[in-house]
N, C-alpha and C. Protein backbone atom coordinates (compact mmCIF):
# COMPACT_ATOMS: atom_id res chain seq x y z
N UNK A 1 158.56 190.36 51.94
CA UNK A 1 157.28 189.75 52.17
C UNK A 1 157.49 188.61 53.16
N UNK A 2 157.13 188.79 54.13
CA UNK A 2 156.68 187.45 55.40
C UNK A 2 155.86 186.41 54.64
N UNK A 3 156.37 185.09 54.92
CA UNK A 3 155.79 183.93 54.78
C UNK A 3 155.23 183.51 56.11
N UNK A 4 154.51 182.75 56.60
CA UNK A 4 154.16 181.91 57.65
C UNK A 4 153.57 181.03 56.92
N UNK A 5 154.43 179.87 57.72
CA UNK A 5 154.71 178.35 57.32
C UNK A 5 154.34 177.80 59.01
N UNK A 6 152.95 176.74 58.17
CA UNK A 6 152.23 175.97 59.31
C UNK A 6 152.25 174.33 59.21
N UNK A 7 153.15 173.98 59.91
CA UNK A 7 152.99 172.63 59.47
C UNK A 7 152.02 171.48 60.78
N UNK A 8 151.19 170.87 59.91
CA UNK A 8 150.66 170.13 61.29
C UNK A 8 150.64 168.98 61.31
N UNK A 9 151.10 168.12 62.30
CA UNK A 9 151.24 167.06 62.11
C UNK A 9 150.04 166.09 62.81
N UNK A 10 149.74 164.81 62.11
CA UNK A 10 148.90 164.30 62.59
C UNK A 10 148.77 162.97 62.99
N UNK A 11 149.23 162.93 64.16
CA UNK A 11 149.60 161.33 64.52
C UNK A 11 148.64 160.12 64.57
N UNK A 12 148.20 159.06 63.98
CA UNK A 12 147.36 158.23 63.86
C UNK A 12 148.11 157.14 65.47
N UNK A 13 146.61 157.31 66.04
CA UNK A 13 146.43 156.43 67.20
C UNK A 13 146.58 155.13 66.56
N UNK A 14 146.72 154.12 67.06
CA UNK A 14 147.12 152.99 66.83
C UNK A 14 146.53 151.72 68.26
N UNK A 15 145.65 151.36 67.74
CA UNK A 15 145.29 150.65 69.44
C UNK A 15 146.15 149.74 69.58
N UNK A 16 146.68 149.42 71.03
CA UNK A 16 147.88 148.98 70.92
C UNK A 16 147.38 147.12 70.75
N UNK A 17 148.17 146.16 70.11
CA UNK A 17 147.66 144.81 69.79
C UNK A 17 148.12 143.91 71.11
N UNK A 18 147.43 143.01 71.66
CA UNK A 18 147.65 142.17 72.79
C UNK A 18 148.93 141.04 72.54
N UNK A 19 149.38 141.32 73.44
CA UNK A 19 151.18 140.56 72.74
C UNK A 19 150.34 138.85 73.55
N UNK A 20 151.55 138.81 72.78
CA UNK A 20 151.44 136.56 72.81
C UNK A 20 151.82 136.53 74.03
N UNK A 21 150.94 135.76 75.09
CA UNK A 21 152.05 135.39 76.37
C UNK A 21 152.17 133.79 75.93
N UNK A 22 153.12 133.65 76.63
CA UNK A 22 153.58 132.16 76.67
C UNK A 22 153.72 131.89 78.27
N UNK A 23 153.11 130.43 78.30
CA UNK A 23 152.83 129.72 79.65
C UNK A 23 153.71 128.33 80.02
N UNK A 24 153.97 128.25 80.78
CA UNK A 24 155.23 126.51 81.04
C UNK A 24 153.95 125.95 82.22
N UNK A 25 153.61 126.69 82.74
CA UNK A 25 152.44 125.30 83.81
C UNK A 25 150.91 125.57 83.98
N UNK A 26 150.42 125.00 84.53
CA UNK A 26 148.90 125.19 84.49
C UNK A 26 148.93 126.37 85.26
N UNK A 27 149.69 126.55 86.41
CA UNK A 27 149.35 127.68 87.62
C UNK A 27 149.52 128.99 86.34
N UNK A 28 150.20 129.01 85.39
CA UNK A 28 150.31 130.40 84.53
C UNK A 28 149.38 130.15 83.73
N UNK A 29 149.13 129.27 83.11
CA UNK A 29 147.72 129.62 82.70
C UNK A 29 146.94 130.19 83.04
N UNK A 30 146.48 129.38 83.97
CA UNK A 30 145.33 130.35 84.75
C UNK A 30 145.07 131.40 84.84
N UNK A 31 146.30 131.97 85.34
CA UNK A 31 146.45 133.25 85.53
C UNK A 31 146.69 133.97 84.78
N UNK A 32 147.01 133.86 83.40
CA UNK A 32 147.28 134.49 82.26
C UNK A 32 146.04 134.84 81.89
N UNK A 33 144.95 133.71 81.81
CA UNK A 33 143.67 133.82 81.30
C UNK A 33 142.57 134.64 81.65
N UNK A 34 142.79 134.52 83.55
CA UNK A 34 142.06 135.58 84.41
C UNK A 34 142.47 136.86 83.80
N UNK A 35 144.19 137.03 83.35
CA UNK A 35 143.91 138.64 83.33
C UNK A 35 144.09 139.06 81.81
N UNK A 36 144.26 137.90 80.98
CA UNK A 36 144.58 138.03 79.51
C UNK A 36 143.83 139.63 79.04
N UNK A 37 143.86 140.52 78.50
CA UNK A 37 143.78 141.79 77.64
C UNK A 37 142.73 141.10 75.96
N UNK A 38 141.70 141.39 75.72
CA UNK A 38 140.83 141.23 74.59
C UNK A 38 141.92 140.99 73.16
N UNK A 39 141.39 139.93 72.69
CA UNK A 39 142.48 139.58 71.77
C UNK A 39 143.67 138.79 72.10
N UNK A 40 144.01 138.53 73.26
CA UNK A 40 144.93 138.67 73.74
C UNK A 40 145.07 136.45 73.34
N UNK A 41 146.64 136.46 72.97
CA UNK A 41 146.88 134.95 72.37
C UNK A 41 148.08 134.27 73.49
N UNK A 42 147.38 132.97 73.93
CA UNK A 42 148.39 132.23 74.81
C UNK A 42 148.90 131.24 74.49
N UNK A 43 150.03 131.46 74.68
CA UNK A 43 150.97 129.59 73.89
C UNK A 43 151.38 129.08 75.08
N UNK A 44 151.69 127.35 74.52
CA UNK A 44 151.93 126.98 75.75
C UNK A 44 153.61 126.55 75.23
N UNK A 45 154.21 127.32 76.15
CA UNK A 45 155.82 126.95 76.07
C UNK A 45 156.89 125.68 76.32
N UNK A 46 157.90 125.34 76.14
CA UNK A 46 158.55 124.53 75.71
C UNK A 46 158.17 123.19 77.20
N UNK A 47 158.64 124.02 78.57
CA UNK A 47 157.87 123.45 79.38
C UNK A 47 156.85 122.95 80.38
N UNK A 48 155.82 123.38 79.04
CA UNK A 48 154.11 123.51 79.17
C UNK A 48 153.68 121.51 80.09
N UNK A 49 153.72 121.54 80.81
CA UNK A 49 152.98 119.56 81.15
C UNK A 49 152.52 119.36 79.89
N UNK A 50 153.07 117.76 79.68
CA UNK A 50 152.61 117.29 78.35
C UNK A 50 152.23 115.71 78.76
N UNK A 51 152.33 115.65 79.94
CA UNK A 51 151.70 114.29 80.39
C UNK A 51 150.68 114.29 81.80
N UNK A 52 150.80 115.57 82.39
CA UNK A 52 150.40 115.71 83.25
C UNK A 52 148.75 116.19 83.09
N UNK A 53 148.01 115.97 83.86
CA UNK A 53 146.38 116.25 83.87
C UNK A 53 146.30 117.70 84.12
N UNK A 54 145.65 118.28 83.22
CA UNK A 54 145.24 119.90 83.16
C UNK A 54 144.07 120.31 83.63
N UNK A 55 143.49 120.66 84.68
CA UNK A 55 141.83 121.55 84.51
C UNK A 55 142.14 122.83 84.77
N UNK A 56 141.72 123.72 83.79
CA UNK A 56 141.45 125.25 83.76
C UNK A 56 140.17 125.72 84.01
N UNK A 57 139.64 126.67 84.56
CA UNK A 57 138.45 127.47 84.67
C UNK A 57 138.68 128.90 84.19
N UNK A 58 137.72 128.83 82.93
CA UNK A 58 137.73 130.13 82.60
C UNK A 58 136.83 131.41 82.89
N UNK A 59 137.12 132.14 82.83
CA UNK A 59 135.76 133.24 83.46
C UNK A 59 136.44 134.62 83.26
N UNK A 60 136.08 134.47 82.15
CA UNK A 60 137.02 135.91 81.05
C UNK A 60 135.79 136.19 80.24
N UNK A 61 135.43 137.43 80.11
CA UNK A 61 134.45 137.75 79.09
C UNK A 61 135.14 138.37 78.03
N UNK A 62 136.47 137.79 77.98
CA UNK A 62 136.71 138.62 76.18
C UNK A 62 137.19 137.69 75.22
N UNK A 63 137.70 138.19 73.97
CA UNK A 63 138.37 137.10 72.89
C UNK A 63 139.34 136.53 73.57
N UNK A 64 139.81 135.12 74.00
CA UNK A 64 141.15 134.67 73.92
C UNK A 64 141.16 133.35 73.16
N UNK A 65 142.26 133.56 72.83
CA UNK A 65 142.90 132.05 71.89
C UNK A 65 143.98 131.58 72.79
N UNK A 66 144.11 130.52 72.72
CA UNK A 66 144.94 129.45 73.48
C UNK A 66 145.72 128.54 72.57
N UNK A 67 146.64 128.68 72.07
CA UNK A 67 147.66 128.02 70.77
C UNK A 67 148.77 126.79 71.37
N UNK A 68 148.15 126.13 71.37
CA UNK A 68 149.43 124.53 72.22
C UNK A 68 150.31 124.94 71.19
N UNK A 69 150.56 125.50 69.95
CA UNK A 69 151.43 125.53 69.23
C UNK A 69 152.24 123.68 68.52
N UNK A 70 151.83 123.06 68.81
CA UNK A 70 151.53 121.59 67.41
C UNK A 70 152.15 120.56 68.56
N UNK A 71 152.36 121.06 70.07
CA UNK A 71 153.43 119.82 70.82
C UNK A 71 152.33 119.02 71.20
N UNK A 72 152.96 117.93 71.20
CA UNK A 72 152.63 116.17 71.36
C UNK A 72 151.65 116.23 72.66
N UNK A 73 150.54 116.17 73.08
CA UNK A 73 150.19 116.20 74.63
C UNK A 73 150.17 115.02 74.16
N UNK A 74 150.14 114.39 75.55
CA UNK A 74 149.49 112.49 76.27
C UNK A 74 148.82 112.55 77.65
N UNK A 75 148.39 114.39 77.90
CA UNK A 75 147.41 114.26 79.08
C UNK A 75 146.29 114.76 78.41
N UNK A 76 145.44 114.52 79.42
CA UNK A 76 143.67 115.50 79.04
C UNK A 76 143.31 117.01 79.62
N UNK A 77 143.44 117.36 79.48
CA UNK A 77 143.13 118.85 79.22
C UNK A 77 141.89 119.33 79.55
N UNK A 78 141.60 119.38 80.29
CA UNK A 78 139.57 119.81 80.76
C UNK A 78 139.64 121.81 81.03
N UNK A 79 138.28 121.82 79.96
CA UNK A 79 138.62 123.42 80.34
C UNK A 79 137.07 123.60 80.51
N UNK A 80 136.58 124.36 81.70
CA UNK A 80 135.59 124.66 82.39
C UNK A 80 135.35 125.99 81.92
N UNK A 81 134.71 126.67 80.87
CA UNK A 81 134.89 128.00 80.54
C UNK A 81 133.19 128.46 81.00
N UNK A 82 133.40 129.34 81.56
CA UNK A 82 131.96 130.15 82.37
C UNK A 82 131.93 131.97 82.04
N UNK A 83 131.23 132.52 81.40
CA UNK A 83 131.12 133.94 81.49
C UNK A 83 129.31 133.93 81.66
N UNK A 84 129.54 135.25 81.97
CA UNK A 84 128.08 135.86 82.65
C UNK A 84 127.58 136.56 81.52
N UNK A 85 126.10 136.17 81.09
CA UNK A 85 125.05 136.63 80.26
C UNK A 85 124.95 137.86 79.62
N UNK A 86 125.02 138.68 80.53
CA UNK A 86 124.51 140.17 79.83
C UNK A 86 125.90 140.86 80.16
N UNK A 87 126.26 140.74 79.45
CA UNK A 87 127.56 141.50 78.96
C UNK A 87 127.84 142.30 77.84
N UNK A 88 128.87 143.29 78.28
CA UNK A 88 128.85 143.82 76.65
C UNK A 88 129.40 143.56 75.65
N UNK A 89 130.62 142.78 76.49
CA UNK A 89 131.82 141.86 75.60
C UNK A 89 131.20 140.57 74.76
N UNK A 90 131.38 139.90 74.00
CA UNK A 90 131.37 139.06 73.33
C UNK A 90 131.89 138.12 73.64
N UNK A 91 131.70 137.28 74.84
CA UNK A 91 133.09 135.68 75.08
C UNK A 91 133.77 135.48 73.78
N UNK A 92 134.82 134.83 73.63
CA UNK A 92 134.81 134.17 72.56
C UNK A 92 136.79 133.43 72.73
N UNK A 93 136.05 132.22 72.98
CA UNK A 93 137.64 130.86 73.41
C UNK A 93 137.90 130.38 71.93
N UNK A 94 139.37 130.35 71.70
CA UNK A 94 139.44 129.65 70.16
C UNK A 94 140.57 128.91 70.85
N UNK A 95 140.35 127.90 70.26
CA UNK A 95 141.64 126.31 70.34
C UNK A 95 142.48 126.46 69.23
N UNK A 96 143.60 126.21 69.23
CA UNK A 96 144.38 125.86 68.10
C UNK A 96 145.42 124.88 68.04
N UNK A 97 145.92 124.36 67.53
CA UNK A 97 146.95 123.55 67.58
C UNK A 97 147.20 122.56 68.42
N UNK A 98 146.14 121.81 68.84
CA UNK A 98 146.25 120.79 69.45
C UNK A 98 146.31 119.45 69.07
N UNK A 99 147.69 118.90 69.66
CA UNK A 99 148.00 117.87 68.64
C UNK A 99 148.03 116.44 69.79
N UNK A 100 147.23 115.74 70.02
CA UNK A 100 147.20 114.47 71.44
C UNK A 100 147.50 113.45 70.27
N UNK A 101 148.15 112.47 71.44
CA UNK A 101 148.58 111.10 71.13
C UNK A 101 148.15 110.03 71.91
N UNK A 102 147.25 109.36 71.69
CA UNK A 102 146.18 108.81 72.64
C UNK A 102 146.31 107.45 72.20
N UNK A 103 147.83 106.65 72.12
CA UNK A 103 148.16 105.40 71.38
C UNK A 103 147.92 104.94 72.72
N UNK A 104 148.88 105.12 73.49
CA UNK A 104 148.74 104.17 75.03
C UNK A 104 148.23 105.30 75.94
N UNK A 105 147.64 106.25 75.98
CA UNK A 105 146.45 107.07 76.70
C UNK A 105 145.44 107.17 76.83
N UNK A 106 144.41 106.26 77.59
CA UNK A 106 143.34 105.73 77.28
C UNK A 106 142.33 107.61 77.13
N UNK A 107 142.66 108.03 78.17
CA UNK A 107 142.10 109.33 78.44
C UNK A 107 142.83 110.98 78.05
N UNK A 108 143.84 110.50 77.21
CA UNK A 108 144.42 111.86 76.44
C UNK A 108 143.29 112.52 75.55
N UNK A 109 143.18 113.98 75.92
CA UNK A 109 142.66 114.72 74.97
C UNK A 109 142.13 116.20 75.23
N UNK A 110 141.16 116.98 74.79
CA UNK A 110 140.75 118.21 74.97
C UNK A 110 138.91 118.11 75.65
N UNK A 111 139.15 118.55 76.56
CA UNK A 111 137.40 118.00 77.23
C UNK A 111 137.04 119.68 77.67
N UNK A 112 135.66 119.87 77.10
CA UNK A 112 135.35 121.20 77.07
C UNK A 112 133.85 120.92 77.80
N UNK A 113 134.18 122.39 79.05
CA UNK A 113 132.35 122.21 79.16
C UNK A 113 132.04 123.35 79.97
């Protein structure tokens, strides 16, 4: 007696998850942010400016988070974030871990607009 033996296998897609970039200057920022991937999480690395004056412009219509990860800033940080109205994406900027020391910095901090 013949058997036939069917085996099928069924591979579960997996969407792939947006890896962490890590950034050392403003010029990678930027540019991380322009092309960051939805979801997608940015740290700022060991030698991220921590005294130096930051302005970013954002103009990303997807999720990104931006994680200073807990280091000391003593500059100000200005982030200009702009997306366009009718979209299908959802903007959405999350801050985390921002830790300023504004003892002798008259103007250290996070300025959003």
């Amino acid at each position: 007696m013949e058997m036939i033996v069917c085996i099928s296998l069924i591979f579960s897609h997996k969407q792939a998850q947006a890896k962490d970039l890590v950034v050392n200057t403003e010029r990678e920022l930027q540019v991380t942010i322009g092309s960051a991937q939805d979801g997608g999480v940015i740290e700022f690395g060991e030698q991220f400016p921590k005294e130096d004056d930051i302005t970013v412009i954002i103009n990303n219509n997807k999720k990104i988070t931006i994680d200073a990860e807990k280091k000391l800033m003593k500059n100000r940080i200005s982030i200009i974030y702009v997306w366009e109205g009718h979209t299908k994406n959802e903007p959405q900027l999350i801050l985390k871990n921002f830790n300023f020391d504004g003892e002798n910095q008259k103007h250290s901090g996070l300025f959003i607009s």
